[in-house]
C-alpha atoms as a PDB file:
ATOM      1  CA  UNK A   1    -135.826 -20.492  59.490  1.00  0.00           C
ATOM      2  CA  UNK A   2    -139.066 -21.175  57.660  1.00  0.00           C
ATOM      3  CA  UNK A   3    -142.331 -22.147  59.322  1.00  0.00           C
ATOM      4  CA  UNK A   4    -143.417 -25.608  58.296  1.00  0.00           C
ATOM      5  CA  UNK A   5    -145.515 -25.503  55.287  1.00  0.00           C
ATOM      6  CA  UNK A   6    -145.270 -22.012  54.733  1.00  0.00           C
ATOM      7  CA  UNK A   7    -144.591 -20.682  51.056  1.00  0.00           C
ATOM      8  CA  UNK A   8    -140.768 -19.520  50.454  1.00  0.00           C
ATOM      9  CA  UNK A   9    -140.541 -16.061  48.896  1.00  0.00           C
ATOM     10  CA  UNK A  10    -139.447 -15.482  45.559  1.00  0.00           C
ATOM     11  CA  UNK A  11    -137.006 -12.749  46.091  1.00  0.00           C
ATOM     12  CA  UNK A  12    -134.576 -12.393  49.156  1.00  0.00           C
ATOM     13  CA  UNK A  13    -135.645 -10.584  52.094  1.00  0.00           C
ATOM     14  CA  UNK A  14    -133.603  -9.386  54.736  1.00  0.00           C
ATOM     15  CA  UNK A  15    -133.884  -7.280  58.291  1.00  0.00           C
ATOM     16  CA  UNK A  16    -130.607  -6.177  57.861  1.00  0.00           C
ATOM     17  CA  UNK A  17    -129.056  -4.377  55.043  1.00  0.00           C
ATOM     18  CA  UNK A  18    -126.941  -7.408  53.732  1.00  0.00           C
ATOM     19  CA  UNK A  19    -127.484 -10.016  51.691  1.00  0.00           C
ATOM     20  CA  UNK A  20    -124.995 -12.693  52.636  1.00  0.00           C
ATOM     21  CA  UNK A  21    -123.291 -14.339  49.142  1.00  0.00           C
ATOM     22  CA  UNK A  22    -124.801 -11.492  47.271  1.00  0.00           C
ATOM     23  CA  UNK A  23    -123.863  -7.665  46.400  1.00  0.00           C
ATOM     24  CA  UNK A  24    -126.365  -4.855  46.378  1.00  0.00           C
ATOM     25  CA  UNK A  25    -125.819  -2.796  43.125  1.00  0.00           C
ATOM     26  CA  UNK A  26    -128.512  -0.529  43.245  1.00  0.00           C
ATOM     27  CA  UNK A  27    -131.291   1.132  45.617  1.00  0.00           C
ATOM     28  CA  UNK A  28    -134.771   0.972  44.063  1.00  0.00           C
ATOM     29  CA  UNK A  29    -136.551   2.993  46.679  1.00  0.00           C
ATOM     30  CA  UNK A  30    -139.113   2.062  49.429  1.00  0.00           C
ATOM     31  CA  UNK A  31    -141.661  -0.498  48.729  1.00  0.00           C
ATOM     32  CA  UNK A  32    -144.327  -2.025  51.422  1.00  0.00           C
ATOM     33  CA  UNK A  33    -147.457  -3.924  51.723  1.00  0.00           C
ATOM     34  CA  UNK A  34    -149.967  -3.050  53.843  1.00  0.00           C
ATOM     35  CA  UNK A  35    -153.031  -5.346  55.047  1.00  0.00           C
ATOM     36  CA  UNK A  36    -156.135  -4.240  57.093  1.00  0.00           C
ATOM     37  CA  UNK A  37    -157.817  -7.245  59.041  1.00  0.00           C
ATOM     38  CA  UNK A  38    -160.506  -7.647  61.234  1.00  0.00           C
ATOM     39  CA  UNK A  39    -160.556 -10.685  63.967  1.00  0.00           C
ATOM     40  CA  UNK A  40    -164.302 -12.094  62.466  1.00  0.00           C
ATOM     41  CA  UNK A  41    -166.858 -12.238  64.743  1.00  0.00           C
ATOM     42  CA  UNK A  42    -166.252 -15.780  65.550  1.00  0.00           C
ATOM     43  CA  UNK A  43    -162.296 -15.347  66.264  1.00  0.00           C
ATOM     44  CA  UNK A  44    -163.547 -12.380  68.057  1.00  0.00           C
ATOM     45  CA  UNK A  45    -166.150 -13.634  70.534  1.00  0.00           C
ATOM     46  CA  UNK A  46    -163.572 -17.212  71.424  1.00  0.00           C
ATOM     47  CA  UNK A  47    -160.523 -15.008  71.595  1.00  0.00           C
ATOM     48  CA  UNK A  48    -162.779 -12.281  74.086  1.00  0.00           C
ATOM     49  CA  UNK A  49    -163.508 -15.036  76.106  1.00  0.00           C
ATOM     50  CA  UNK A  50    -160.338 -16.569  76.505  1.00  0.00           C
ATOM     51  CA  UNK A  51    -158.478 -12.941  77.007  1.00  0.00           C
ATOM     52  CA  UNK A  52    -160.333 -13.051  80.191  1.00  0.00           C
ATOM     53  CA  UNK A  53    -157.524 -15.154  81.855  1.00  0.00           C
ATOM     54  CA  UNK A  54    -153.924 -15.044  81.255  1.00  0.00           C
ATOM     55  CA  UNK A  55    -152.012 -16.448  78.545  1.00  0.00           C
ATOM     56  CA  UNK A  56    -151.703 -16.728  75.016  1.00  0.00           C
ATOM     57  CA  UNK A  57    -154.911 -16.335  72.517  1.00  0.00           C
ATOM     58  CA  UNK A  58    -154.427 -18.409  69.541  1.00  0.00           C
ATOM     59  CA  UNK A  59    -157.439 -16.940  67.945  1.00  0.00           C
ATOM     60  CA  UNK A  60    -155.533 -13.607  67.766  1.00  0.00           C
ATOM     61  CA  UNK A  61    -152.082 -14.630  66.789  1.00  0.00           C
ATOM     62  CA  UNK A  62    -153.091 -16.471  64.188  1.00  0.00           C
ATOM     63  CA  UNK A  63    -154.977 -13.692  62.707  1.00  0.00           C
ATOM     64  CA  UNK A  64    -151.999 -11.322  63.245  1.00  0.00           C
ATOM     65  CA  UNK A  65    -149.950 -14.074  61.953  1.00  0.00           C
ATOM     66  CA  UNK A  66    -151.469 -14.326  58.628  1.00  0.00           C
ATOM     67  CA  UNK A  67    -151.834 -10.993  58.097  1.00  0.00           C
ATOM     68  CA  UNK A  68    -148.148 -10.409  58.624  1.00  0.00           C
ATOM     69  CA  UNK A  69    -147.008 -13.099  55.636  1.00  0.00           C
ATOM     70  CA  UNK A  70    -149.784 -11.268  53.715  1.00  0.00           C
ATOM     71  CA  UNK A  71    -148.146  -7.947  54.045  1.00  0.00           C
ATOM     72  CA  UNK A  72    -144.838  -9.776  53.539  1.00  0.00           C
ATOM     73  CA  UNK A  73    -146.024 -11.427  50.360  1.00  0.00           C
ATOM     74  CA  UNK A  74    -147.266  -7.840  49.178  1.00  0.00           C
ATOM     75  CA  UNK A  75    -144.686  -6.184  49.907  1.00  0.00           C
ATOM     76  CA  UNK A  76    -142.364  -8.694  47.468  1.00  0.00           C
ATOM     77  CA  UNK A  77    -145.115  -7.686  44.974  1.00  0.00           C
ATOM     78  CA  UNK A  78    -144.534  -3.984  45.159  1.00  0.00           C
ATOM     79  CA  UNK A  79    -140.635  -4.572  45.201  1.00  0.00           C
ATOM     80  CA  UNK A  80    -140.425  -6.662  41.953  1.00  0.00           C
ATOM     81  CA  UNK A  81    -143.120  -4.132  40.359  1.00  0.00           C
ATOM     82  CA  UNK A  82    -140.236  -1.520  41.110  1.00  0.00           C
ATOM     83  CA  UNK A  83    -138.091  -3.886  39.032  1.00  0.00           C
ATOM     84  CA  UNK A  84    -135.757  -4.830  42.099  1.00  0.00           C
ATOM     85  CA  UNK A  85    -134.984  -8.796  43.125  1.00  0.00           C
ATOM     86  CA  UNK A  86    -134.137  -8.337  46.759  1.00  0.00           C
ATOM     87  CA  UNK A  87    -135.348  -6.313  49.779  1.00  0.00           C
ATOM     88  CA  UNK A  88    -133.527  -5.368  52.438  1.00  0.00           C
ATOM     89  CA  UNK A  89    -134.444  -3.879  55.944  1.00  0.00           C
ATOM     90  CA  UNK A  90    -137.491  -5.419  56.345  1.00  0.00           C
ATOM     91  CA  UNK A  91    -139.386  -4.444  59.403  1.00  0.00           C
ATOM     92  CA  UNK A  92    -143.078  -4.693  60.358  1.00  0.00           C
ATOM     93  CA  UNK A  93    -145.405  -1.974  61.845  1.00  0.00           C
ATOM     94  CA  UNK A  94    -149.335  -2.435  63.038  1.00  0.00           C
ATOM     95  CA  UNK A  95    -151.693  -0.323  64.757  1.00  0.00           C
ATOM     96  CA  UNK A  96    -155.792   0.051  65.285  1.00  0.00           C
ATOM     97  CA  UNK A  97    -157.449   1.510  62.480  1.00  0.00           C
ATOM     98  CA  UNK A  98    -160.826   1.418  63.499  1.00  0.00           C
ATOM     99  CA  UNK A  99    -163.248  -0.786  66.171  1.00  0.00           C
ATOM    100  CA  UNK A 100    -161.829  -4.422  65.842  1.00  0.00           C
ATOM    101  CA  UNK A 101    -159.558  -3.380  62.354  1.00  0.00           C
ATOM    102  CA  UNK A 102    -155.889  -3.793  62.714  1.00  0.00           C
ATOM    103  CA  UNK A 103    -153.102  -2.386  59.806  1.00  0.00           C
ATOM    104  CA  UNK A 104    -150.272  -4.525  59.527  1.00  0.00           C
ATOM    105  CA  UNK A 105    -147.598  -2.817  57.234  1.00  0.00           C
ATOM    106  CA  UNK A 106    -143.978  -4.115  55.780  1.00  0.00           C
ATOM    107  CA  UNK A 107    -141.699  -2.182  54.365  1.00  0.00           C
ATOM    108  CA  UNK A 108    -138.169  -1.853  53.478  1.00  0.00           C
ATOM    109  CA  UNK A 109    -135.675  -0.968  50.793  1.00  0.00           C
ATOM    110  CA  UNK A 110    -136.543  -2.389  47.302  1.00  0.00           C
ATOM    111  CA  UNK A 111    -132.880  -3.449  45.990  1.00  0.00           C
ATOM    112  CA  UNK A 112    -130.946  -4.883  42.759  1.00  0.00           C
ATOM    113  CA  UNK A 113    -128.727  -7.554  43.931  1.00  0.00           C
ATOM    114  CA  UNK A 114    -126.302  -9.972  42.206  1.00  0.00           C
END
């Protein structure tokens, strides 16, 4: 299900590899989108603070959050550059890049569907 107010994508994307009412013809190849963010300093200082005791830290997940539907919207990019109209096996990958930088990466398998 979509999250309220968020932007639908323009091509079907899947995290399995089926499209349900639609037949995969053809494998493109690999596409992804990758995003490097950093926290701010502002983000970074509130969501310090509140780290300090347990729970959630909104400050962070919505950083991580956006940065995910980035990569996700990039990664649509690269597929329909490759000339396909669907992706399939979507999945999501981050790690630290550097002091307070995070990757976020999608990827999948850039498809022709009808």
């Amino acid at each position: 299900m979509a999250e309220p107010g968020a932007t639908p994508l323009p091509i079907p994307c899947s995290t399995t590899y089926e499209l349900p009412g639609l037949s995969v013809d053809q494998n493109v190849g690999l596409c992804f989108g990758l995003v490097v963010r950093s926290v701010g300093l502002a983000k970074g200082f509130t969501g310090g603070i509140r780290s300090l005791k347990a729970g959630e830290v909104p400050e962070y997940t919505g950083v991580v959050e956006e940065a995910r539907r980035h990569a996700l919207e990039r990664l649509v990019a690269h597929a329909q550059e490759l000339g396909a109209n669907a992706v399939v096996g979507v999945r999501f990958d981050s790690s630290d890049v550097g002091q307070g930088l995070s990757e976020i990466v999608a990827y999948g398998t850039a498809v022709i569907a009808r």
